[in-house]
N, C-alpha and C. Protein backbone atom coordinates (compact mmCIF):
# COMPACT_ATOMS: atom_id res chain seq x y z
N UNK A 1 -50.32 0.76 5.10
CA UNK A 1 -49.11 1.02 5.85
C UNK A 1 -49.49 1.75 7.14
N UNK A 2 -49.16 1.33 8.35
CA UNK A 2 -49.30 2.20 9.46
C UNK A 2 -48.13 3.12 9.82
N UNK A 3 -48.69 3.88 10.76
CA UNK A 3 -47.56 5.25 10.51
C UNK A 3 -46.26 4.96 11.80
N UNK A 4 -46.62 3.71 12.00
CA UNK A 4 -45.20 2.91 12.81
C UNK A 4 -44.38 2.82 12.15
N UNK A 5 -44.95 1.93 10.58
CA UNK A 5 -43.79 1.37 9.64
C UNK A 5 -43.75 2.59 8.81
N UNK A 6 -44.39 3.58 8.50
CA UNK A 6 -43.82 4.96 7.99
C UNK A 6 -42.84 5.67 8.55
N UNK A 7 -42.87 5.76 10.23
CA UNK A 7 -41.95 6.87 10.58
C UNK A 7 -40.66 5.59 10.86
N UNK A 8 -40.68 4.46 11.03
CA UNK A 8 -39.39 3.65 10.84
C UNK A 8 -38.74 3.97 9.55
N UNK A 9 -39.60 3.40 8.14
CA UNK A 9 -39.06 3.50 7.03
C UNK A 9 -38.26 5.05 6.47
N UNK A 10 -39.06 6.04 7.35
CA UNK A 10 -38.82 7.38 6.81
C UNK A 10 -37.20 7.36 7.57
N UNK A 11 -37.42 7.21 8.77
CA UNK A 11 -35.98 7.14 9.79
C UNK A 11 -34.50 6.44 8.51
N UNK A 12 -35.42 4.82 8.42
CA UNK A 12 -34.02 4.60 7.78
C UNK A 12 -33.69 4.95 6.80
N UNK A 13 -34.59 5.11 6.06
CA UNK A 13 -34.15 6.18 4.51
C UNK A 13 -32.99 7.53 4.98
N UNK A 14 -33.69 7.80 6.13
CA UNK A 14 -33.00 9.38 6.56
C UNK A 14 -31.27 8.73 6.48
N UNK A 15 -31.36 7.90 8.20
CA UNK A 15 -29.88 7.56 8.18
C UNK A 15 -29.09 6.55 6.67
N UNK A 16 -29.70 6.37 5.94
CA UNK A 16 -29.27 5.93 5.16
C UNK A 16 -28.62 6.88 4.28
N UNK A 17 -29.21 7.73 3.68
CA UNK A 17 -28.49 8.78 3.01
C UNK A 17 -27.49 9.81 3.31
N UNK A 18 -27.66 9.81 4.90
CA UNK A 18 -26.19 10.39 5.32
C UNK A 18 -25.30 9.37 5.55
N UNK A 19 -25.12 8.14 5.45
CA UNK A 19 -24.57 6.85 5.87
C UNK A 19 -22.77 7.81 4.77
N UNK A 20 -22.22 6.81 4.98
CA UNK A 20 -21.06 7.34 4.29
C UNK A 20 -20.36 5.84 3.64
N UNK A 21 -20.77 5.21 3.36
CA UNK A 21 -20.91 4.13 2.55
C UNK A 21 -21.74 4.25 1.21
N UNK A 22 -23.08 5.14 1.58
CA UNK A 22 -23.81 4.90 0.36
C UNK A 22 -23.13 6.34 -0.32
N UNK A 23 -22.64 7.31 0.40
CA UNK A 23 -22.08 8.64 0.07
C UNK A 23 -21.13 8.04 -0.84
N UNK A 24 -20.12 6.73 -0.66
CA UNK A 24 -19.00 7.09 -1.40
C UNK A 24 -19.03 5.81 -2.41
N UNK A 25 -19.98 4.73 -2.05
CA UNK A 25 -19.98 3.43 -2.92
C UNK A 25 -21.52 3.92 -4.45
N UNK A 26 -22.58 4.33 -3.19
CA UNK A 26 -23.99 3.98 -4.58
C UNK A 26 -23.32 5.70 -5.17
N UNK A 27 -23.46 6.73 -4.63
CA UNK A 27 -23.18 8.08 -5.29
C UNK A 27 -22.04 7.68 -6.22
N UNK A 28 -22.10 8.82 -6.99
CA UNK A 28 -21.10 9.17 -8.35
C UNK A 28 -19.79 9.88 -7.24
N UNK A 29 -18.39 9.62 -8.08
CA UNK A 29 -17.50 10.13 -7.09
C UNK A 29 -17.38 11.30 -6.49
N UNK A 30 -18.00 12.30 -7.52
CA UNK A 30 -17.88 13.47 -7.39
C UNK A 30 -18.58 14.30 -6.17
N UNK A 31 -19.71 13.66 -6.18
CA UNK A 31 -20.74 14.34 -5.52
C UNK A 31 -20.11 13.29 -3.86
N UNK A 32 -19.80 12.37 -3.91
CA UNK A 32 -18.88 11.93 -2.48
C UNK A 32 -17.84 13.26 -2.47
N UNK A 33 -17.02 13.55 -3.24
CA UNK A 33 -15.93 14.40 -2.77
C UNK A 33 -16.87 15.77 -2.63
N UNK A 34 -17.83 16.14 -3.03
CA UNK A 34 -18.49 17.78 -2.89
C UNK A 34 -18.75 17.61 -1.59
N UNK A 35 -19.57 16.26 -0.94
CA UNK A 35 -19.96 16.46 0.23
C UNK A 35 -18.82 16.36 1.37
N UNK A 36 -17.76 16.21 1.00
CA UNK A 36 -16.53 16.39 1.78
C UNK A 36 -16.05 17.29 1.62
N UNK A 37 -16.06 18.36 0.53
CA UNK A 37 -15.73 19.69 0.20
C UNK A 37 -16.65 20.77 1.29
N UNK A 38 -17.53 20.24 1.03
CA UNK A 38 -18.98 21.82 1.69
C UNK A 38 -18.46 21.20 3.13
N UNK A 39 -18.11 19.85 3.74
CA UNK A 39 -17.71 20.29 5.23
C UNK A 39 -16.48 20.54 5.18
N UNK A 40 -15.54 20.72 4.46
CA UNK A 40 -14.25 21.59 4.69
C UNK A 40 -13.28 20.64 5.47
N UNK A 41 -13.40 19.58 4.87
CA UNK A 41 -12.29 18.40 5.75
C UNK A 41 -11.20 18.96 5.11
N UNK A 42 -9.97 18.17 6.07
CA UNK A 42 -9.00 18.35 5.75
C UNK A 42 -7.86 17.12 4.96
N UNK A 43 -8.69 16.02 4.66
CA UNK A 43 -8.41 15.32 4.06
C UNK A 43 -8.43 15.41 3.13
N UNK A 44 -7.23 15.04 1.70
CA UNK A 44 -7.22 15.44 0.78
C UNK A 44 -7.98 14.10 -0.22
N UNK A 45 -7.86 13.39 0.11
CA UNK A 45 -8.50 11.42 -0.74
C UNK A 45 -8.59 10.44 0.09
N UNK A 46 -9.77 9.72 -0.05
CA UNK A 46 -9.73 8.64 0.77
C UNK A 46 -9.91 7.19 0.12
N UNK A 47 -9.62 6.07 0.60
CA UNK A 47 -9.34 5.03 0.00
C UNK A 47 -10.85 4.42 -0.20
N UNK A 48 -11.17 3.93 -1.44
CA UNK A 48 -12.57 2.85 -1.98
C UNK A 48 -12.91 1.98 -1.03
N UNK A 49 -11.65 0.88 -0.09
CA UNK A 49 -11.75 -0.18 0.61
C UNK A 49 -11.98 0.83 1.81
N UNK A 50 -13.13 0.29 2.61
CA UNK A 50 -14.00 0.63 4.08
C UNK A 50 -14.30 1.94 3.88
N UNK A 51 -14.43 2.77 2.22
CA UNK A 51 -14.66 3.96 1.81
C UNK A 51 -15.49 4.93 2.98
N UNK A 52 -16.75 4.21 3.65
CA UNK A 52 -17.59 4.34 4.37
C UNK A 52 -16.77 5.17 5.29
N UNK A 53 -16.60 4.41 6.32
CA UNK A 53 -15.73 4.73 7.92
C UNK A 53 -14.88 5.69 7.30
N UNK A 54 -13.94 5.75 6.58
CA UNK A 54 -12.89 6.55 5.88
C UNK A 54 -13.39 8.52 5.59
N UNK A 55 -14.77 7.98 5.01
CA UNK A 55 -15.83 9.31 4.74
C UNK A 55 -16.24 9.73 6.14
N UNK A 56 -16.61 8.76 7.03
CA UNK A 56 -17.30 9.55 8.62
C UNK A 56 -15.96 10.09 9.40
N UNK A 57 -14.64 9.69 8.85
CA UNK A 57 -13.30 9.97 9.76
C UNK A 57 -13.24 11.33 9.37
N UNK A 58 -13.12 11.41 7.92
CA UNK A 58 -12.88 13.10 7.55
C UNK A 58 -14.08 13.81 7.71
N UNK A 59 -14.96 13.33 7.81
CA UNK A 59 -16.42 14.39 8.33
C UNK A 59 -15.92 14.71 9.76
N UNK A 60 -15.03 13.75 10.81
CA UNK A 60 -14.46 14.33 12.08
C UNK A 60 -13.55 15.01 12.03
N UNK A 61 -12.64 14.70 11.05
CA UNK A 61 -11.68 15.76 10.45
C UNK A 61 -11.54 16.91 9.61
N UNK A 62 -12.92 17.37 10.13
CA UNK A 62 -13.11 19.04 9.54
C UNK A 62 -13.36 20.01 10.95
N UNK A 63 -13.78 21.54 10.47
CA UNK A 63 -13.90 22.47 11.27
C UNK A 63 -15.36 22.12 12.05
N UNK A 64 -15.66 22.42 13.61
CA UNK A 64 -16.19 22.07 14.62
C UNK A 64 -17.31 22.69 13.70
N UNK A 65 -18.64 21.92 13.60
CA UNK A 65 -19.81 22.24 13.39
C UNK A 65 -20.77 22.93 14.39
N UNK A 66 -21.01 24.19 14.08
CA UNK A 66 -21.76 25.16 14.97
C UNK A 66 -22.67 24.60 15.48
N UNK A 67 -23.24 23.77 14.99
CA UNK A 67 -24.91 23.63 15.77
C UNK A 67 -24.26 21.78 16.67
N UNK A 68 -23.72 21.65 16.70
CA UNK A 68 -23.10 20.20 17.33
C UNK A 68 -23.60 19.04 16.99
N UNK A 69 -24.45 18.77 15.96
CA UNK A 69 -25.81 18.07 15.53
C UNK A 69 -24.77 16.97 15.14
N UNK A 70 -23.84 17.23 14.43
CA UNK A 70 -22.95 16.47 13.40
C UNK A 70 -22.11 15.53 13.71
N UNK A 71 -21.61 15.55 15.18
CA UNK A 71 -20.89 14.67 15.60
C UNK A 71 -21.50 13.32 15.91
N UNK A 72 -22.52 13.52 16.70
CA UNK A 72 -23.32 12.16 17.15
C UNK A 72 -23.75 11.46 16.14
N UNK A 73 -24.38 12.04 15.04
CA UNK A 73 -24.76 11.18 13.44
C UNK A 73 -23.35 10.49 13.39
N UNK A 74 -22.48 11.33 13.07
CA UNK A 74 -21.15 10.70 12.37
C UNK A 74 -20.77 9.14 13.12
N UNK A 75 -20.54 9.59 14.80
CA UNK A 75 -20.63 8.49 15.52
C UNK A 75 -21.26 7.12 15.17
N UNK A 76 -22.81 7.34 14.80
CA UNK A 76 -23.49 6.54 14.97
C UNK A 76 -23.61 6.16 13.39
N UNK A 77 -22.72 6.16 12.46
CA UNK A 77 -23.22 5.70 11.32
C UNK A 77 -21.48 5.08 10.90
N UNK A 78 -20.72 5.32 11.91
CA UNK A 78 -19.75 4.58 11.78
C UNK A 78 -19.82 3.37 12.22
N UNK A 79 -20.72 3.07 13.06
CA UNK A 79 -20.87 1.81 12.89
C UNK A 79 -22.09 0.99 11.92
N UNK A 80 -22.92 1.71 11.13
CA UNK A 80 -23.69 1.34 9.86
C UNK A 80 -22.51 1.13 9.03
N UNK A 81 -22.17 2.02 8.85
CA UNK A 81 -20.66 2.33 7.69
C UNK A 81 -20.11 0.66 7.81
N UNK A 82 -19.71 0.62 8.61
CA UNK A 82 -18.56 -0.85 9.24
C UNK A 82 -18.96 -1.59 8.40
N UNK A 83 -20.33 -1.76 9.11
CA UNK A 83 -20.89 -2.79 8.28
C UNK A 83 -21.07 -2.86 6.73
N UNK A 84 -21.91 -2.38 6.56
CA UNK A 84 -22.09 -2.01 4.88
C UNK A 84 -20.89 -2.08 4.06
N UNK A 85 -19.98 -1.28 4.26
CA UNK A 85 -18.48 -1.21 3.84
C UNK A 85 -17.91 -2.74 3.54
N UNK A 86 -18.20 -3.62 4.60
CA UNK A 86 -17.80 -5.35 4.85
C UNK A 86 -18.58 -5.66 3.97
N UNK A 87 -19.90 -5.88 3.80
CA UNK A 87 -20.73 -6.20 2.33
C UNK A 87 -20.21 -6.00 1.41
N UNK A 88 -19.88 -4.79 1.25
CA UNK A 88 -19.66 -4.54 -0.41
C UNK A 88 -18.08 -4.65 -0.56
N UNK A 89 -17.21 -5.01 -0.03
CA UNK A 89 -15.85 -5.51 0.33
C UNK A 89 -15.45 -6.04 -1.06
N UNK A 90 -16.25 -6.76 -1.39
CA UNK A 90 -15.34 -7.64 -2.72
C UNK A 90 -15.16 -6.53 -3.94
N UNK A 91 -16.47 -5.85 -4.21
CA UNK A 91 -16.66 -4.65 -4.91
C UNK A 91 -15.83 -3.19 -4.54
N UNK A 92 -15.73 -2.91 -3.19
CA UNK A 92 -14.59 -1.57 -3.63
C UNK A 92 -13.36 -2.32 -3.05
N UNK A 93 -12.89 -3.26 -3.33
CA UNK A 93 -11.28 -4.20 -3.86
C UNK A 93 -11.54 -3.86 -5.47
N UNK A 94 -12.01 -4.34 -6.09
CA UNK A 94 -12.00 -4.24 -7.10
C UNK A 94 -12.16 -2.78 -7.71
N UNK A 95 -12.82 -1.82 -7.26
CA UNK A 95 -12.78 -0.34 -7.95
C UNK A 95 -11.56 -0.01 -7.01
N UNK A 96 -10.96 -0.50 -6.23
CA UNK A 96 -9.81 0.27 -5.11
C UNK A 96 -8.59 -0.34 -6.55
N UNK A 97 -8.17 -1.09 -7.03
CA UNK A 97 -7.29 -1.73 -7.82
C UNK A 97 -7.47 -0.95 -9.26
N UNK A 98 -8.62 -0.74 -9.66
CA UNK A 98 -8.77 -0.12 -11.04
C UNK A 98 -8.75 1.44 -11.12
N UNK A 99 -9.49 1.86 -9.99
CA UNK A 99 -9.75 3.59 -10.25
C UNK A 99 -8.36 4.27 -8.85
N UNK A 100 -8.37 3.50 -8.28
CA UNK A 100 -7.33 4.02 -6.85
C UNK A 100 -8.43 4.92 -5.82
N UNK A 101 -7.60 5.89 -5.35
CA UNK A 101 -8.62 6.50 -4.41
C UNK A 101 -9.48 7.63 -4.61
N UNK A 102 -10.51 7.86 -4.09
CA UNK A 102 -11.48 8.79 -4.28
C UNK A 102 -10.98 10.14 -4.02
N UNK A 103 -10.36 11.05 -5.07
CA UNK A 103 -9.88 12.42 -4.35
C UNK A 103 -10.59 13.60 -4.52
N UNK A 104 -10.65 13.88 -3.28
CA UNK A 104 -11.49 14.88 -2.31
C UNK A 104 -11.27 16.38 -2.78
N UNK A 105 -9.75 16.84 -2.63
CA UNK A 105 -9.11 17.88 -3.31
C UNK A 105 -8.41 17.48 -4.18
N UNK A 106 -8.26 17.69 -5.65
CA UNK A 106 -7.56 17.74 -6.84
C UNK A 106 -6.96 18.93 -7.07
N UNK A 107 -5.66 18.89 -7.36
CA UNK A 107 -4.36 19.13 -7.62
C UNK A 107 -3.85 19.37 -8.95
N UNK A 108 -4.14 19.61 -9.93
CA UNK A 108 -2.84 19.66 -11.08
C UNK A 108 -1.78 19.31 -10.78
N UNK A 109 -0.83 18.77 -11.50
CA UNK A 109 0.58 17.89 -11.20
C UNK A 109 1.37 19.51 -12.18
N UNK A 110 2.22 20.22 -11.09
CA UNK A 110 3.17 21.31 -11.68
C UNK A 110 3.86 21.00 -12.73
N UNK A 111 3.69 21.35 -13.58
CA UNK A 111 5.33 21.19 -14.56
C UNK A 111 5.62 22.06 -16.09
C-alpha cells in the first residue's frame, strides 16, 4: 500500500464516520440520538427517510460551536449524506413505516 492510498483511505474512513447517514442508518438508534444529544440540538426526532441530511440539519440546529471546525464538515457531508441517504432509500421507507422516527429527546407521555 502506498501512503497516497493510506492517507486517501484514512481521509474517507474519517469523513465517513462523521457522515450522518452512517450516524443514523449503520449505528444503533441510540447512539445516533447521543450524538445529537452531546451537540445540544434543538431538535427533538428526526425522520428514518433522508435520516442523513435530517442529522447534518440539527447538527446546524444546535448552539454555535466554539472552535468553528463544525460547520464546514456539516456543509460538506450534506452533500455525502444526499447521496447515501438516496441508496439506502428503499431501506429507511421501510424502518420509517415500522419503527417511525428516530427520537432524539424522549418524553414520558403525562398521565
Amino acid at each position: 500500500m502506498t501512503i497516497k492510498t493510506a492517507v486517501a483511505s484514512g481521509a474517507i474512513t474519517l469523513a465517513l464516520t462523521g457522515c450522518g447517514t452512517v450516524a443514523t442508518v449503520l449505528q444503533d438508534e441510540a447512539e445516533a440520538a447521543q450524538g445529537l444529544r452531546r451537540q445540544k440540538t434543538y431538535c427533538q426526532s428526526i425522520p428514518r427517510i433522508y435520516s442523513g441530511l435530517a442529522y447534518d440539519f440539527c447538527a446546524l440546529n444546535a448552539p454555535p460551536d466554539p472552535t468553528g471546525i463544525l460547520v464546514p464538515l456539516v456543509l460538506l457531508d450534506l452533500a455525502l449524506s444526499g447521496a447515501l441517504d438516496t441508496v439506502v432509500l428503499p431501506y429507511t421507507v421501510y424502518r420509517q413505516g415500522m419503527d417511525g422516527n428516530i427520537r432524539i429527546y424522549w418524553r414520558p407521555a403525562r398521565g
